[in-house]
Protein backbone atom coordinates (compact mmCIF):
# COMPACT_ATOMS: atom_id res chain seq x y z
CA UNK A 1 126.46 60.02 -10.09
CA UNK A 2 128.47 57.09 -10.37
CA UNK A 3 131.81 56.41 -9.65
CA UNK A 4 134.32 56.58 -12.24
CA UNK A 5 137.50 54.22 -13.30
CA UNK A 6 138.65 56.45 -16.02
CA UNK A 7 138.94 59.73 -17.54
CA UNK A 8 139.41 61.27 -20.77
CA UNK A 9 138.44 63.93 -23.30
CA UNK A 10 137.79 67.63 -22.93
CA UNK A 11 134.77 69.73 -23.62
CA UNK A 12 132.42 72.42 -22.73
CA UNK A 13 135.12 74.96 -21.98
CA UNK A 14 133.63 78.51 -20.59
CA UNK A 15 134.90 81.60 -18.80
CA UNK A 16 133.16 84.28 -16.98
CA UNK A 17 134.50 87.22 -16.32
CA UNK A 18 133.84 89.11 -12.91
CA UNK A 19 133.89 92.05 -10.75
CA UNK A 20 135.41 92.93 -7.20
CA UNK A 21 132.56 94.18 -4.69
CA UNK A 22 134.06 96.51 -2.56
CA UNK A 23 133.70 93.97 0.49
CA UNK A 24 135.76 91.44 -1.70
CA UNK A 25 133.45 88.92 -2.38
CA UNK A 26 133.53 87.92 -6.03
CA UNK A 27 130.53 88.61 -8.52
CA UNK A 28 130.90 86.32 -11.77
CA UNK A 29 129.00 87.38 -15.65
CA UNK A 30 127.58 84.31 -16.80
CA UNK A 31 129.44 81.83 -18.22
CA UNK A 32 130.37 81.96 -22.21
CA UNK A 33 131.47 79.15 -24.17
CA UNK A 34 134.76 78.79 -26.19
CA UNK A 35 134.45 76.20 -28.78
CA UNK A 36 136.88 73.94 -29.82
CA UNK A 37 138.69 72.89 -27.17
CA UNK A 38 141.86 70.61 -27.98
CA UNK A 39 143.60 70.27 -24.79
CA UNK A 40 144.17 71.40 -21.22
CA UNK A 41 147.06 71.07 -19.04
CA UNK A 42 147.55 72.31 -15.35
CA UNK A 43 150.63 72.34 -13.29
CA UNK A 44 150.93 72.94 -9.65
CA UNK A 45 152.22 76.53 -8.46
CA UNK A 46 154.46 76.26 -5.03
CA UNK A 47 157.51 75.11 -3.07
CA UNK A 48 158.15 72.76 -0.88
CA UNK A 49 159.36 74.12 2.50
CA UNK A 50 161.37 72.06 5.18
CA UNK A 51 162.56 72.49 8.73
CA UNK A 52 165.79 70.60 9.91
CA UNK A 53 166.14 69.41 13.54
CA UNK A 54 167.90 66.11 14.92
CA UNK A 55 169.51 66.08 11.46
CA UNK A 56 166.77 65.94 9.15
CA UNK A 57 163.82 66.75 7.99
CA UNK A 58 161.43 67.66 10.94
CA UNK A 59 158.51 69.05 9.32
CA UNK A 60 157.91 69.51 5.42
CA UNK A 61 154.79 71.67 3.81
CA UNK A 62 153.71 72.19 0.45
CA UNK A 63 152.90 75.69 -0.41
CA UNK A 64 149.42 76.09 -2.63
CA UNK A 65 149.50 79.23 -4.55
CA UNK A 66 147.52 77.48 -7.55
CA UNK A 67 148.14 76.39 -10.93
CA UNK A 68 149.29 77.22 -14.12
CA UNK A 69 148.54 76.31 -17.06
CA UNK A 70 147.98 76.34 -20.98
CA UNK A 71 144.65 75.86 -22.56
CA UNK A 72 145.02 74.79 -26.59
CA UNK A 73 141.63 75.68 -28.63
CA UNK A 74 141.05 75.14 -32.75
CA UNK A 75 140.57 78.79 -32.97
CA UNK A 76 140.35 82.41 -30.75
CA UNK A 77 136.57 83.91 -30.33
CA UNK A 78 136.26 87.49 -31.51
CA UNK A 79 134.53 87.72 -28.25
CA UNK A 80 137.35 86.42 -25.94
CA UNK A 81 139.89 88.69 -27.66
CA UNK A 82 137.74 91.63 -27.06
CA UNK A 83 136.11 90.88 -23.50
CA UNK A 84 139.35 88.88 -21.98
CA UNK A 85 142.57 89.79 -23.66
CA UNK A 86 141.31 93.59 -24.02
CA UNK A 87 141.95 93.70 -27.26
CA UNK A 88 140.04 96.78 -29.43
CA UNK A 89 138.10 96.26 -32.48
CA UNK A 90 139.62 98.50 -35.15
CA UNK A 91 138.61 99.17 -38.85
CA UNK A 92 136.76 95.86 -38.94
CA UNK A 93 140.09 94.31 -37.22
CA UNK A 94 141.46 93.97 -33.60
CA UNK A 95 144.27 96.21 -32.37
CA UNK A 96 146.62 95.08 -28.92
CA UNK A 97 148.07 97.71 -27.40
CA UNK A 98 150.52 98.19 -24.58
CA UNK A 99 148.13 99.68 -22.27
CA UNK A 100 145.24 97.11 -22.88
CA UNK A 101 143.51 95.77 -19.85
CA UNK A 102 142.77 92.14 -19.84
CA UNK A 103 139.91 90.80 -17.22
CA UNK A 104 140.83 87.82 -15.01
CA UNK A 105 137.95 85.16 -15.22
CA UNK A 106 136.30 82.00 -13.91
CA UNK A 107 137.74 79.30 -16.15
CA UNK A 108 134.83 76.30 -16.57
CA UNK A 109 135.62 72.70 -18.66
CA UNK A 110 134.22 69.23 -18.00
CA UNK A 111 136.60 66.18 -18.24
CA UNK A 112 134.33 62.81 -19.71
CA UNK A 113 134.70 59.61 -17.81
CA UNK A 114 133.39 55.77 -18.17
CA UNK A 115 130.33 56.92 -15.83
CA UNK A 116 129.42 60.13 -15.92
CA UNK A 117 132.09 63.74 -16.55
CA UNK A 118 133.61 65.49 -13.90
CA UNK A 119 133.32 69.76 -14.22
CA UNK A 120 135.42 71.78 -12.85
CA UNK A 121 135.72 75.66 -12.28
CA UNK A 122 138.75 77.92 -11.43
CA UNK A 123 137.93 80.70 -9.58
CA UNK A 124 140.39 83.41 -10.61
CA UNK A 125 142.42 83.20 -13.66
CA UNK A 126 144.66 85.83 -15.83
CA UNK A 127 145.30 84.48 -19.48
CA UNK A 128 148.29 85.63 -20.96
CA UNK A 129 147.97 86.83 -24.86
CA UNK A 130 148.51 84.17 -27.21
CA UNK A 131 151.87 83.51 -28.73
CA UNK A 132 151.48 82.82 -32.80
CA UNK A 133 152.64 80.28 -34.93
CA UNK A 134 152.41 79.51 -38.40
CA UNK A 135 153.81 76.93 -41.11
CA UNK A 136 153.74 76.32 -44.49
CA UNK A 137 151.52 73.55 -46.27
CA UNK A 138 153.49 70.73 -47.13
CA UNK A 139 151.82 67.60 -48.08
CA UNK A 140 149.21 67.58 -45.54
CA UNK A 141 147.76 70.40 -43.91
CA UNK A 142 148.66 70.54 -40.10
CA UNK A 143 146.33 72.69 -38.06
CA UNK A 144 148.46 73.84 -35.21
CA UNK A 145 145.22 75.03 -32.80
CA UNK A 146 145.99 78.61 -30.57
CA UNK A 147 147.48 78.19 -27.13
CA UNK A 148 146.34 80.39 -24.16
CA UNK A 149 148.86 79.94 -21.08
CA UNK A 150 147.04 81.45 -17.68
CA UNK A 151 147.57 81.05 -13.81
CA UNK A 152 144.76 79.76 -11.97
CA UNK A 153 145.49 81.55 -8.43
CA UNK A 154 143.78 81.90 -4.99
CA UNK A 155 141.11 84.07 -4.35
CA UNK A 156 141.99 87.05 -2.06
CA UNK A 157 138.52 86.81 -0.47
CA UNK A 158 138.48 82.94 0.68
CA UNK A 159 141.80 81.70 -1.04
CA UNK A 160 139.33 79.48 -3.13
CA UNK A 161 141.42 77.91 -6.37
CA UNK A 162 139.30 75.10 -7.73
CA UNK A 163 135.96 73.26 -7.09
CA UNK A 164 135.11 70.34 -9.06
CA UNK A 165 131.73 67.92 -8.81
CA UNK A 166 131.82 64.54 -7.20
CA UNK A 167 129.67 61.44 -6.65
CA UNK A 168 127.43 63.07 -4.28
CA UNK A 169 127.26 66.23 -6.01
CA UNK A 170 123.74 66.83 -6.11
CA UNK A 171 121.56 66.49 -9.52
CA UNK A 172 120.42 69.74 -10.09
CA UNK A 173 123.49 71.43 -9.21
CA UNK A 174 125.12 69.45 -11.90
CA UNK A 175 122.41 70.10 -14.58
CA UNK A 176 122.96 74.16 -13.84
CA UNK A 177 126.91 74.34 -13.58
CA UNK A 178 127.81 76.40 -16.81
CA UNK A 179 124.80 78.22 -16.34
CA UNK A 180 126.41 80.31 -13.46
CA UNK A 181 129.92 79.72 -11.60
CA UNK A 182 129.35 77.51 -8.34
CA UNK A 183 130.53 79.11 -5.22
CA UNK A 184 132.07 77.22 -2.82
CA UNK A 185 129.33 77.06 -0.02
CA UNK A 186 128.46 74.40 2.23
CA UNK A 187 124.78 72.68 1.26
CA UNK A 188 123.68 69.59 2.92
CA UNK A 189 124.20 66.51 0.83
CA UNK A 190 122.01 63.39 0.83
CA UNK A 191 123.73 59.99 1.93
């Protein structure tokens, strides 16, 4: 892979949705796509903390406890309201309801760049339900997309919150990455 100057653009968005083993190692579905995606934007999650001594600041530490974030897409999958948000299909329709349980998921995108596109996956995610907006038609018709705000946090197992590929990220690994979420394990790279 080559180095790149730039980025820009979004694509290939997935999730996969996953199960706790009982020794708290995570075990990912594979990866489905969500079409459409618009835009992405992540924000760190975590204070600063700082120790005073000889009057001032003696020692200063971020804390990491992820991201959070809001993910903008043209339109909602039938499949991603049912299999994420929990919602029920009713009378040909979906129905929320109070007690519905949403699944927290790998979330999977690839960022393009002048030489080649970064992916990236976040381990553990909870997407909040979408809030809804609509206007009237005017002159122009304005499509608004759906926004899905979600917290990318730490793992419990490993406190893993992000992997993304890099130069020496090996081909094939690449090639496979929204085949199955990549776990974060050590494998020998070639110089």
């Amino acid at each position: 892979m080559g180095k790149n100057t730039v980025v820009f653009g979004l694509t290939n968005v997935h999730y996969a949705t996953y199960e706790r083993e009982t020794n708290g190692s995570y075990k990912y579905n594979t990866p489905v796509r969500v079409e459409g995606a618009v835009s992405l934007a992540l924000n760190p999650v975590g204070d600063e903390g700082k120790f005073y001594a000889d009057n001032g600041v003696h020692f200063s530490r971020f804390a990491n406890n992820g991201y959070e974030g809001a993910l903008n897409i043209a339109m909602i999958t039938d499949k991603l309201r049912t299999e994420v948000l929990g919602e029920k299909m009713v009378n040909g329709g979906f129905l929320e309801t109070s007690d519905a349980r949403p699944k927290d998921v790998a979330l999977m995108f690839e960022v393009d760049g002048d030489e080649q596109a970064t992916r990236f996956v976040y381990y553990n995610c909870s997407i909040a339900r979408p809030s809804q907006t609509a206007n009237t038609v005017a002159e122009s018709i304005e499509i608004e997309g759906q926004e899905l705000s979600f917290t990318a946090k730490p793992r419990l197992n490993d406190k893993a919150i992000r992997w993304n590929t890099g130069e020496a990220t090996p081909e094939e690994m690449y090639n496979d990455f929204f085949k199955a979420v990549v776990e974060p394990v050590d494998v020998p790279v070639q110089p």
